[in-house]
N, C-alpha and C. Protein backbone atom coordinates (compact mmCIF):
# COMPACT_ATOMS: atom_id res chain seq x y z
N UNK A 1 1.92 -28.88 -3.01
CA UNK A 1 0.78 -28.12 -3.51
C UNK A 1 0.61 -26.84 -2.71
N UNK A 2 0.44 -26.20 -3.42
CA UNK A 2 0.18 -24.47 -3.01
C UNK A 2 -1.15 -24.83 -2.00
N UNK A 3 -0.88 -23.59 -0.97
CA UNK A 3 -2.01 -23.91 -0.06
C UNK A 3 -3.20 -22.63 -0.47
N UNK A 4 -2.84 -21.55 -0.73
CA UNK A 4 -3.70 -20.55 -0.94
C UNK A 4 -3.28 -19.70 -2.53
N UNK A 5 -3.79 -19.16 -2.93
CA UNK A 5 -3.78 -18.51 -4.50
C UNK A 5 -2.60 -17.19 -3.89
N UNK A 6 -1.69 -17.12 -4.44
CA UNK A 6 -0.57 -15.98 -4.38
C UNK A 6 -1.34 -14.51 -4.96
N UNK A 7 -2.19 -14.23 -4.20
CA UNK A 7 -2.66 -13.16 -4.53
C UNK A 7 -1.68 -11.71 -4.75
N UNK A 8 -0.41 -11.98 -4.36
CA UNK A 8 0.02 -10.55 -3.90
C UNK A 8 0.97 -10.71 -5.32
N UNK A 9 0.99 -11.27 -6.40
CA UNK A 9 1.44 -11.16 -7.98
C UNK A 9 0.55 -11.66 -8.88
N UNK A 10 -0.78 -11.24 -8.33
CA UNK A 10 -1.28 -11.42 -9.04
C UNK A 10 -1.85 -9.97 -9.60
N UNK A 11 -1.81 -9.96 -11.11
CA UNK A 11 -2.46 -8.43 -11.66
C UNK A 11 -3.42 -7.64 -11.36
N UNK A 12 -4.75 -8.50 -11.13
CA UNK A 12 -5.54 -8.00 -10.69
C UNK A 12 -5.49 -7.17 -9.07
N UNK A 13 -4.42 -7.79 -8.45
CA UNK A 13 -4.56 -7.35 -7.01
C UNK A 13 -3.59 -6.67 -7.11
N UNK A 14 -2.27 -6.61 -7.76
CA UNK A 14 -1.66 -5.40 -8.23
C UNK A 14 -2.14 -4.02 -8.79
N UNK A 15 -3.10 -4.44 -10.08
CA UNK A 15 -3.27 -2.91 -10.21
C UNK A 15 -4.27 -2.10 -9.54
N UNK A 16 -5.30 -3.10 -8.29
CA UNK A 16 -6.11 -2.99 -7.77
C UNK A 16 -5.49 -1.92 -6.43
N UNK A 17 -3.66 -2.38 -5.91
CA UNK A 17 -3.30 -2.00 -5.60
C UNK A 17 -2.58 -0.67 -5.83
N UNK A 18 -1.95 -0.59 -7.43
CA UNK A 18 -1.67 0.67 -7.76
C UNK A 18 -2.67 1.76 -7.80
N UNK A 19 -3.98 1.19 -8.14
CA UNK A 19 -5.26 2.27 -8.62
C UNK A 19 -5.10 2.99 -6.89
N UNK A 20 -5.11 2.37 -5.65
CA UNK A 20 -5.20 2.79 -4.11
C UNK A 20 -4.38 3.82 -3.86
N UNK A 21 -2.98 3.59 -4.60
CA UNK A 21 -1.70 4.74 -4.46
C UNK A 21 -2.31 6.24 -5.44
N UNK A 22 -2.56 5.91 -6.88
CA UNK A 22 -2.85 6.39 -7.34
C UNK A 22 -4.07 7.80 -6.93
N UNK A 23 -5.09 6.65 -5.93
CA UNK A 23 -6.22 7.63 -5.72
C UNK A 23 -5.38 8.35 -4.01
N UNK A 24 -4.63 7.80 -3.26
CA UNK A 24 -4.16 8.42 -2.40
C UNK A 24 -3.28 9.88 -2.37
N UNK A 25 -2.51 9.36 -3.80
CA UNK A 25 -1.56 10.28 -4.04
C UNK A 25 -2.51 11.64 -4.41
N UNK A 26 -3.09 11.34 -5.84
CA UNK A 26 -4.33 12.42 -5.49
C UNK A 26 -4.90 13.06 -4.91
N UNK A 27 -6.12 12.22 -3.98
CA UNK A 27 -6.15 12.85 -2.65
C UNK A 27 -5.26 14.32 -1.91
N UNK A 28 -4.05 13.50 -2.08
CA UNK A 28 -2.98 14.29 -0.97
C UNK A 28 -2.62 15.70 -1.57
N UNK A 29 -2.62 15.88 -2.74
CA UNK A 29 -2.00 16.65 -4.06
C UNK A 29 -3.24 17.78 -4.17
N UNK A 30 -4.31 17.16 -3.97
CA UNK A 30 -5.48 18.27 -4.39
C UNK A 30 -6.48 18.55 -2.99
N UNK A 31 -5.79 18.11 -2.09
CA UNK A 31 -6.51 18.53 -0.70
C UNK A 31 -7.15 19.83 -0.59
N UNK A 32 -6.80 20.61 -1.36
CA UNK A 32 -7.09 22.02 -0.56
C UNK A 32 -8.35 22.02 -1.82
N UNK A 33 -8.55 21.49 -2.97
CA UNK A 33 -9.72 21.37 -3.84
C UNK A 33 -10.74 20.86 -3.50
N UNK A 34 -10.86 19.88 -2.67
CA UNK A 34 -11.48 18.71 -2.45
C UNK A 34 -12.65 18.58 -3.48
N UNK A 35 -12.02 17.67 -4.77
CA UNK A 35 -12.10 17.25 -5.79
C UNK A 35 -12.04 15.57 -5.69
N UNK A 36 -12.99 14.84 -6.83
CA UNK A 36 -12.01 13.54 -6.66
C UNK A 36 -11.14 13.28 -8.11
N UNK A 37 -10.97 12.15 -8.28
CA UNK A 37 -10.01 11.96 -9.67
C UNK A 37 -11.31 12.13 -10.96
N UNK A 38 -12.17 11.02 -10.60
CA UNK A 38 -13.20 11.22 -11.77
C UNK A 38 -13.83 12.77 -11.62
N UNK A 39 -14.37 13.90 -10.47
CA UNK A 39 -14.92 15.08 -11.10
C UNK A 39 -14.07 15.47 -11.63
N UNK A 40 -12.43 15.64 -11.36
CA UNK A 40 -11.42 16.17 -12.57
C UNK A 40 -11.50 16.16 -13.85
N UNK A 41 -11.46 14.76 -14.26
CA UNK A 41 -11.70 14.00 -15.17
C UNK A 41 -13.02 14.79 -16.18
N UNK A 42 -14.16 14.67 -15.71
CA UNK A 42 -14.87 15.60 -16.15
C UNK A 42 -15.21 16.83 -16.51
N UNK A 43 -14.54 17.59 -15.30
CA UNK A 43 -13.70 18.78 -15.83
C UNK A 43 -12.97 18.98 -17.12
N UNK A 44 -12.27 18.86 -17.15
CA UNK A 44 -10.97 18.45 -17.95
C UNK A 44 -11.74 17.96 -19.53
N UNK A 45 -12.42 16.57 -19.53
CA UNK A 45 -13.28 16.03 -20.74
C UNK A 45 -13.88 17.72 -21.14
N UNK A 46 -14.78 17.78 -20.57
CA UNK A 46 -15.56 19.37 -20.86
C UNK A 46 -15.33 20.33 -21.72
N UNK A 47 -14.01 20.53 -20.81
CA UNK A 47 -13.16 21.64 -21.68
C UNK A 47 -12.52 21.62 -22.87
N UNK A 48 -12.42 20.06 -23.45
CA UNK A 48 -11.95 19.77 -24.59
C UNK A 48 -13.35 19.25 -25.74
N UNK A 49 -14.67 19.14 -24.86
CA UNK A 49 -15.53 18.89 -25.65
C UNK A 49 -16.95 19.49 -25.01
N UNK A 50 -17.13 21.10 -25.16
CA UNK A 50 -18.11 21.26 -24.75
C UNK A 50 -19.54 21.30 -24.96
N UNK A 51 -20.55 21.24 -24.17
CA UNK A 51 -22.00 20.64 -24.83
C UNK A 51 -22.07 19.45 -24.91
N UNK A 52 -20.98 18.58 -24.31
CA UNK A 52 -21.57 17.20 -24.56
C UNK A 52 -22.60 16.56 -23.78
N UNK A 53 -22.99 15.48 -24.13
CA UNK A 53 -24.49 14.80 -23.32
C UNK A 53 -23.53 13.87 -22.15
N UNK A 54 -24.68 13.68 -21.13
CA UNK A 54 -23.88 12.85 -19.97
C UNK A 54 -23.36 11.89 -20.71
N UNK A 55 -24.41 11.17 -20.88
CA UNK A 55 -24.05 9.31 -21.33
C UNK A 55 -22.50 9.55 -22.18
N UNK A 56 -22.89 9.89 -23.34
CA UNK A 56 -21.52 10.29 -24.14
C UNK A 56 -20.01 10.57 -22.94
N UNK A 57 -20.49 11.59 -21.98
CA UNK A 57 -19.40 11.77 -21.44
C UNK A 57 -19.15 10.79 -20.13
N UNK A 58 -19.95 10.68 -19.53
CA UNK A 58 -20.00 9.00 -18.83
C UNK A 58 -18.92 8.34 -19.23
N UNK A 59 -19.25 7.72 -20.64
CA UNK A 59 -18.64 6.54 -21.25
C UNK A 59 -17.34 7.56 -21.57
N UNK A 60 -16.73 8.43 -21.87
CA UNK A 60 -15.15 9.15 -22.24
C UNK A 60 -14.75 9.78 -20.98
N UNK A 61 -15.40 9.05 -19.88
CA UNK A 61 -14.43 8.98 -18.91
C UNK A 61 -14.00 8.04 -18.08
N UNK A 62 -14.79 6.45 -18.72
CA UNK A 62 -15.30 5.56 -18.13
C UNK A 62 -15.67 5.61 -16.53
N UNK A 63 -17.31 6.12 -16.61
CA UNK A 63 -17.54 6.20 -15.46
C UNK A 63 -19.09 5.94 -15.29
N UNK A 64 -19.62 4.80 -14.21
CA UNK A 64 -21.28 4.16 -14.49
C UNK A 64 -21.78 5.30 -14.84
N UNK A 65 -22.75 5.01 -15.75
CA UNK A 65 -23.65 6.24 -16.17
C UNK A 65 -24.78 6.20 -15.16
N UNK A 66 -24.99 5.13 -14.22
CA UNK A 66 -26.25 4.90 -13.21
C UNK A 66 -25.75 6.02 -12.12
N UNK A 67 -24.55 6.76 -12.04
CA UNK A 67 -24.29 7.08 -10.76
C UNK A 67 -23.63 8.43 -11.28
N UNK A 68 -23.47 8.34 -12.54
CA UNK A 68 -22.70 9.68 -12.80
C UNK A 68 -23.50 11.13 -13.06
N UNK A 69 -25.11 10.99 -12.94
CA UNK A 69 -25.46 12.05 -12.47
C UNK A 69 -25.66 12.71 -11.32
N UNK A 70 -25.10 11.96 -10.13
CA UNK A 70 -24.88 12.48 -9.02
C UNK A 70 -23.54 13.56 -8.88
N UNK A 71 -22.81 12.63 -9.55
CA UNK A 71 -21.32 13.62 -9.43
C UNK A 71 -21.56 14.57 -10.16
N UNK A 72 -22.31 14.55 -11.53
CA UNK A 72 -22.63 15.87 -11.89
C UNK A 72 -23.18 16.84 -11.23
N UNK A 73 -24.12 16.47 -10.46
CA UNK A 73 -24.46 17.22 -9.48
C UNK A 73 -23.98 17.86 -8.56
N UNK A 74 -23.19 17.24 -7.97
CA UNK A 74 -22.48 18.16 -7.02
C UNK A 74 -21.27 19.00 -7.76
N UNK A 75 -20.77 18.25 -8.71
CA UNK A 75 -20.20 19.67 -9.67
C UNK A 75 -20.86 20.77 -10.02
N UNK A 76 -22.39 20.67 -10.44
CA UNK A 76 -23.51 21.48 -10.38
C UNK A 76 -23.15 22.43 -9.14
N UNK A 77 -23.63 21.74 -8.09
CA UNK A 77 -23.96 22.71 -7.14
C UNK A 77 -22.72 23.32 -6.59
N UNK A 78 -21.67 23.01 -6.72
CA UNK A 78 -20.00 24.43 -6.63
C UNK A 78 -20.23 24.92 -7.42
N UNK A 79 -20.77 25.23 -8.54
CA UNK A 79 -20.79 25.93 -10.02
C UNK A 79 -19.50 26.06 -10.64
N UNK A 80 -19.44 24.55 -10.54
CA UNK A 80 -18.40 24.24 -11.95
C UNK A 80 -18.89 23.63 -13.19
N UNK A 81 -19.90 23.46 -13.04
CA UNK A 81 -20.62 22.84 -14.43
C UNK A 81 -22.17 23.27 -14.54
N UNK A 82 -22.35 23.22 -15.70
CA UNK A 82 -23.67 24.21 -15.96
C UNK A 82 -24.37 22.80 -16.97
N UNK A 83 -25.91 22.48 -16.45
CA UNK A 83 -26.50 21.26 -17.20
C UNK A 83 -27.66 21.86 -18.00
N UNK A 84 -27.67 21.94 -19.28
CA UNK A 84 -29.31 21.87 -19.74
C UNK A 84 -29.56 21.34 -20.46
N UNK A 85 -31.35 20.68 -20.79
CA UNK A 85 -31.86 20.17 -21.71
C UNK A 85 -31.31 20.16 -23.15
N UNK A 86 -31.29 19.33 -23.93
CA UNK A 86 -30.99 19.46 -25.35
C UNK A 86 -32.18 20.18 -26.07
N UNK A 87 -32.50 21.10 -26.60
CA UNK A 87 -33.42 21.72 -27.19
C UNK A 87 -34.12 20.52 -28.53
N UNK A 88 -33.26 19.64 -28.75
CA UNK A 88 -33.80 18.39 -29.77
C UNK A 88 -34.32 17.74 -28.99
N UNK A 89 -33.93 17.41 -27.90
CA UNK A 89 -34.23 15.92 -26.96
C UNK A 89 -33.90 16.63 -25.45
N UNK A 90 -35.40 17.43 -25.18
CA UNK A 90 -35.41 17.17 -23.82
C UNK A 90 -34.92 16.64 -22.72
N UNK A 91 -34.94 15.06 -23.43
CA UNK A 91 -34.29 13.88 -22.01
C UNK A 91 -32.72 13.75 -21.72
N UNK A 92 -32.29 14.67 -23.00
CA UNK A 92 -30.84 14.81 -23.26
C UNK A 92 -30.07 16.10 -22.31
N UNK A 93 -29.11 15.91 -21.54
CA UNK A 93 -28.44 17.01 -20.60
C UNK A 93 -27.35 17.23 -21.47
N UNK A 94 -27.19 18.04 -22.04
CA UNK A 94 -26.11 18.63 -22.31
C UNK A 94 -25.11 19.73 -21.08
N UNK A 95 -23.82 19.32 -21.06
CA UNK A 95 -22.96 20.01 -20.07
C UNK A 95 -21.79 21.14 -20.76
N UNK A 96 -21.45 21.99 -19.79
CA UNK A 96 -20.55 23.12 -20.20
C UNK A 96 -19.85 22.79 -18.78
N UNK A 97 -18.97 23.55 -18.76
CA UNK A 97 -17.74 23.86 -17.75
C UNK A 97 -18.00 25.59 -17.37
N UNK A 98 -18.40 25.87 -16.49
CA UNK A 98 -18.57 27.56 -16.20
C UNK A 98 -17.19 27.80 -16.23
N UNK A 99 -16.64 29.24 -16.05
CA UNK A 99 -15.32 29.90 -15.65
C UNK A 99 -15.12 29.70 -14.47
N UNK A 100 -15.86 29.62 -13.58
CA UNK A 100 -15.43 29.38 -12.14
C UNK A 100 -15.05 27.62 -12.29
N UNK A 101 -15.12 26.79 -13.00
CA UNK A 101 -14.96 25.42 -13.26
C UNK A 101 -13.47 25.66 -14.18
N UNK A 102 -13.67 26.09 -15.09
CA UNK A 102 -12.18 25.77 -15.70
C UNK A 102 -11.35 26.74 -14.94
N UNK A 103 -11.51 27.56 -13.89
CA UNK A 103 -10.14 28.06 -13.59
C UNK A 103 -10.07 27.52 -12.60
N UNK A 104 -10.95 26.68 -11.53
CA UNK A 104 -10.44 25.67 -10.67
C UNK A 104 -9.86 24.38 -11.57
N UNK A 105 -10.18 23.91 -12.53
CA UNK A 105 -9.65 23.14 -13.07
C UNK A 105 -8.16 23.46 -13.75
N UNK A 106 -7.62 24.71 -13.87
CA UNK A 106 -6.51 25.25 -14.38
C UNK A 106 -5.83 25.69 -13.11
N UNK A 107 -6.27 25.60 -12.12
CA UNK A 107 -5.82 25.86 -10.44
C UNK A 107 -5.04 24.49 -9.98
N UNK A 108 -5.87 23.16 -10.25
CA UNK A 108 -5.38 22.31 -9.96
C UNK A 108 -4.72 21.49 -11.05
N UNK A 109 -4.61 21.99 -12.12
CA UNK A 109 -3.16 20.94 -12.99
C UNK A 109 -2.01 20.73 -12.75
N UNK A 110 -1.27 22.03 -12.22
CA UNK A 110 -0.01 21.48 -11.28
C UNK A 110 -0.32 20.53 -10.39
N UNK A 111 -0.85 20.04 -9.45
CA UNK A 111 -1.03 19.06 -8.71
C UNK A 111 -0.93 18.07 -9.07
N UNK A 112 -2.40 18.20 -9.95
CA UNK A 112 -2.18 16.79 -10.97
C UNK A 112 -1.25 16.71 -11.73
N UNK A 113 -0.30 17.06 -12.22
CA UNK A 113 0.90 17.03 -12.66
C UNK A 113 1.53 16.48 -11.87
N UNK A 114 1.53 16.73 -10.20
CA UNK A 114 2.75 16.53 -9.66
C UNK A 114 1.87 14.85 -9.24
N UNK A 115 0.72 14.70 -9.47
CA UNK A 115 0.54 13.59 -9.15
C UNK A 115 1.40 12.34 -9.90
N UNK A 116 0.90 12.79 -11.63
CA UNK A 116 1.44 11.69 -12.07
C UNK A 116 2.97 11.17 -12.24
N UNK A 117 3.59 12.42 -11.91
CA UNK A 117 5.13 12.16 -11.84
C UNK A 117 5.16 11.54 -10.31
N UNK A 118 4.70 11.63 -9.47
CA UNK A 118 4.48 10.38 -8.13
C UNK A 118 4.15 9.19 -7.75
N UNK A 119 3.37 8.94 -9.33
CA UNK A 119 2.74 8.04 -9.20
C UNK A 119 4.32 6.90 -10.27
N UNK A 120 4.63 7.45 -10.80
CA UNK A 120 5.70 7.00 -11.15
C UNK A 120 6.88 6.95 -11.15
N UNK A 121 7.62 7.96 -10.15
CA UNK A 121 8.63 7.84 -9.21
C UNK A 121 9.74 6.92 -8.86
N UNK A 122 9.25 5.90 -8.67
CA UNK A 122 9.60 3.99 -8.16
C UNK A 122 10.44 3.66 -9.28
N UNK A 123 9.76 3.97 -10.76
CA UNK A 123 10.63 3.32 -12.41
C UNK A 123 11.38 4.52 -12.45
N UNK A 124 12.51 3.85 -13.38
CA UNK A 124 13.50 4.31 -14.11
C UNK A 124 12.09 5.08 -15.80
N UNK A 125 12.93 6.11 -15.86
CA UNK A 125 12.42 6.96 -17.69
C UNK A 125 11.93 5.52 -18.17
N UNK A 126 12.79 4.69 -18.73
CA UNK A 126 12.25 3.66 -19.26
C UNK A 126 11.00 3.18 -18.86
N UNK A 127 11.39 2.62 -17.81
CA UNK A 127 10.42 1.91 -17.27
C UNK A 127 9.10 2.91 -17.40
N UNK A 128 8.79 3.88 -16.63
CA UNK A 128 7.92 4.57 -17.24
C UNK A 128 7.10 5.23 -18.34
N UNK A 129 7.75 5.16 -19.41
CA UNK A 129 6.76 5.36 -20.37
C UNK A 129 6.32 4.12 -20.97
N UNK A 130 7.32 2.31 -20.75
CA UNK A 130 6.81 1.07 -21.12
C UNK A 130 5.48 1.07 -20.12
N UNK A 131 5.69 1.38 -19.13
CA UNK A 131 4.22 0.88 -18.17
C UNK A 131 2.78 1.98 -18.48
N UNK A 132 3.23 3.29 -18.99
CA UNK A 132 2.07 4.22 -19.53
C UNK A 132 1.63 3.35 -20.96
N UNK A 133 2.49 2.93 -21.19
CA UNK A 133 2.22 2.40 -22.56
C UNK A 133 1.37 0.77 -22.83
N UNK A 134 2.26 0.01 -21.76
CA UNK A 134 1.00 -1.20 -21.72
C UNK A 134 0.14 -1.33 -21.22
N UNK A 135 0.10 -0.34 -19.79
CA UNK A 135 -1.47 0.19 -19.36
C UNK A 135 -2.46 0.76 -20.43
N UNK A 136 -2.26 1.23 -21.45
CA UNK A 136 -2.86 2.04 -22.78
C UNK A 136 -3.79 0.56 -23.26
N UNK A 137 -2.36 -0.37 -23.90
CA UNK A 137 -3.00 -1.12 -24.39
C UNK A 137 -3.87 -2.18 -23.46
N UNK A 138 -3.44 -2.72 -22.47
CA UNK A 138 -4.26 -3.62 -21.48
C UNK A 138 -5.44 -2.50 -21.56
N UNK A 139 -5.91 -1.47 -20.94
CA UNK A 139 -7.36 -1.37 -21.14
C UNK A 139 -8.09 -1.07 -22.19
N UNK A 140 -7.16 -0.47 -23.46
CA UNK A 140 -7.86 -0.55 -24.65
C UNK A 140 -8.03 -2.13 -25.54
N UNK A 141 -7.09 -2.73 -24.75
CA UNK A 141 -7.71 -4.60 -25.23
C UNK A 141 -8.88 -4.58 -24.30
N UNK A 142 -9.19 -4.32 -23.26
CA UNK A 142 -10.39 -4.54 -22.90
C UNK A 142 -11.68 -3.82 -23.09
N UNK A 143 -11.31 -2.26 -23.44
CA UNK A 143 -12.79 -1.89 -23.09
C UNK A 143 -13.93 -2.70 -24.31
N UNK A 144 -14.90 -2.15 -23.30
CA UNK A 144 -15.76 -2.50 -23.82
C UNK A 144 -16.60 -3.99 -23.28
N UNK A 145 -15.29 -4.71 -22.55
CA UNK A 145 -15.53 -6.22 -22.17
C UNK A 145 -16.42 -5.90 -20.93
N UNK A 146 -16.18 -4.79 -19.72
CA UNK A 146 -16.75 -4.93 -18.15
C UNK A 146 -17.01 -3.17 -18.29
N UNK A 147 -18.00 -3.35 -17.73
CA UNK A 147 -18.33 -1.86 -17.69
C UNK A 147 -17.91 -1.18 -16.23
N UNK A 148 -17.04 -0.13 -16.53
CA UNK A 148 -16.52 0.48 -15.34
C UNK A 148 -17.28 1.20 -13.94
N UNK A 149 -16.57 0.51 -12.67
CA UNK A 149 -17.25 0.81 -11.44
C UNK A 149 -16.80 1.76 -10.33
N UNK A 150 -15.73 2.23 -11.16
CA UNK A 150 -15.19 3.92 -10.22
C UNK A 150 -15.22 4.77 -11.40
C-alpha cells in the first residue's frame, strides 16, 4: 500500500506547477514593464473590446471580480486605462485603454511572444500545439464549474 498520494503526477500539481514557470517566465521577459500576466491580459482584452464594463471584462479574462478593481486601479494610476461611469448606469465603469496603455502594451508583445515560445520549448511542434489544444478544451470543459483565483 502506497504510503502518501503521488502528488508529483498528479494534474492538479502539475499544472499548478506549469502555471509557476509560466508566471516566472513572464516575470523575467517583461521586467523592465513591471506588468503582471493578468494587467496584460486586460490590456490586450481592451483593445479588442473597448468601453467594456469591469464585471464583463473580469469574467473575459477570468479574473475575481472582488479584487479586480484594484488592478484596475493601478492600471488607472500609470495611465494606461481610463474608467468612467456608464451614462445609463452610473454603478457601471466602463474602461478604455489610453495611448500611453496600448503603446506600452504594443512595447511589450515581443516579450510576450517570446514568453510563450518558452513556455513551450521542452515539446516537440507536435507536441505543442496537442497541449495548446487540450489545455483549450480542459478549461473550456470546465469553466464556469470554480470561479477563478489569479
Amino acid at each position: 500500500m502506497a504510503k502518501g498520494f503521488d502528488f508529483r503526477h498528479a494534474p492538479g500539481h502539475l499544472i499548478r506547477r506549469a502555471h509557476q514557470v509560466s508566471w516566472a517566465l513572464f516575470m523575467e521577459e517583461t521586467a523592465g514593464f513591471d506588468v503582471t500576466p493578468v494587467q496584460y491580459a486586460i490590456l490586450n482584452a481592451l483593445l479588442q473590446a473597448p468601453g467594456e464594463d469591469q464585471v464583463t471584462l473580469a469574467r473575459n479574462v477570468a479574473f475575481d471580480p472582488a479584487t479586480f478593481g484594484s488592478v484596475i486601479a493601478r492600471l488607472e494610476g500609470r495611465g494606461w486605462v481610463r474608467r468612467e461611469p456608464d451614462a445609463a448606469d452610473r454603478r457601471r465603469k466602463l474602461l478604455w485603454v489610453t495611448p500611453q496603455g496600448a503603446e506600452a502594451a504594443q512595447k511589450m508583445k515581443r516579450a510576450v511572444d517570446r514568453v510563450q515560445r518558452r513556455i513551450l520549448e521542452p515539446l516537440g511542434p507536435g507536441e505543442r500545439e496537442e497541449l495548446v489544444r487540450l489545455l483549450d478544451r480542459l478549461v473550456a470543459g470546465h469553466e464556469g464549474e470554480a470561479a477563478p483565483d489569479v
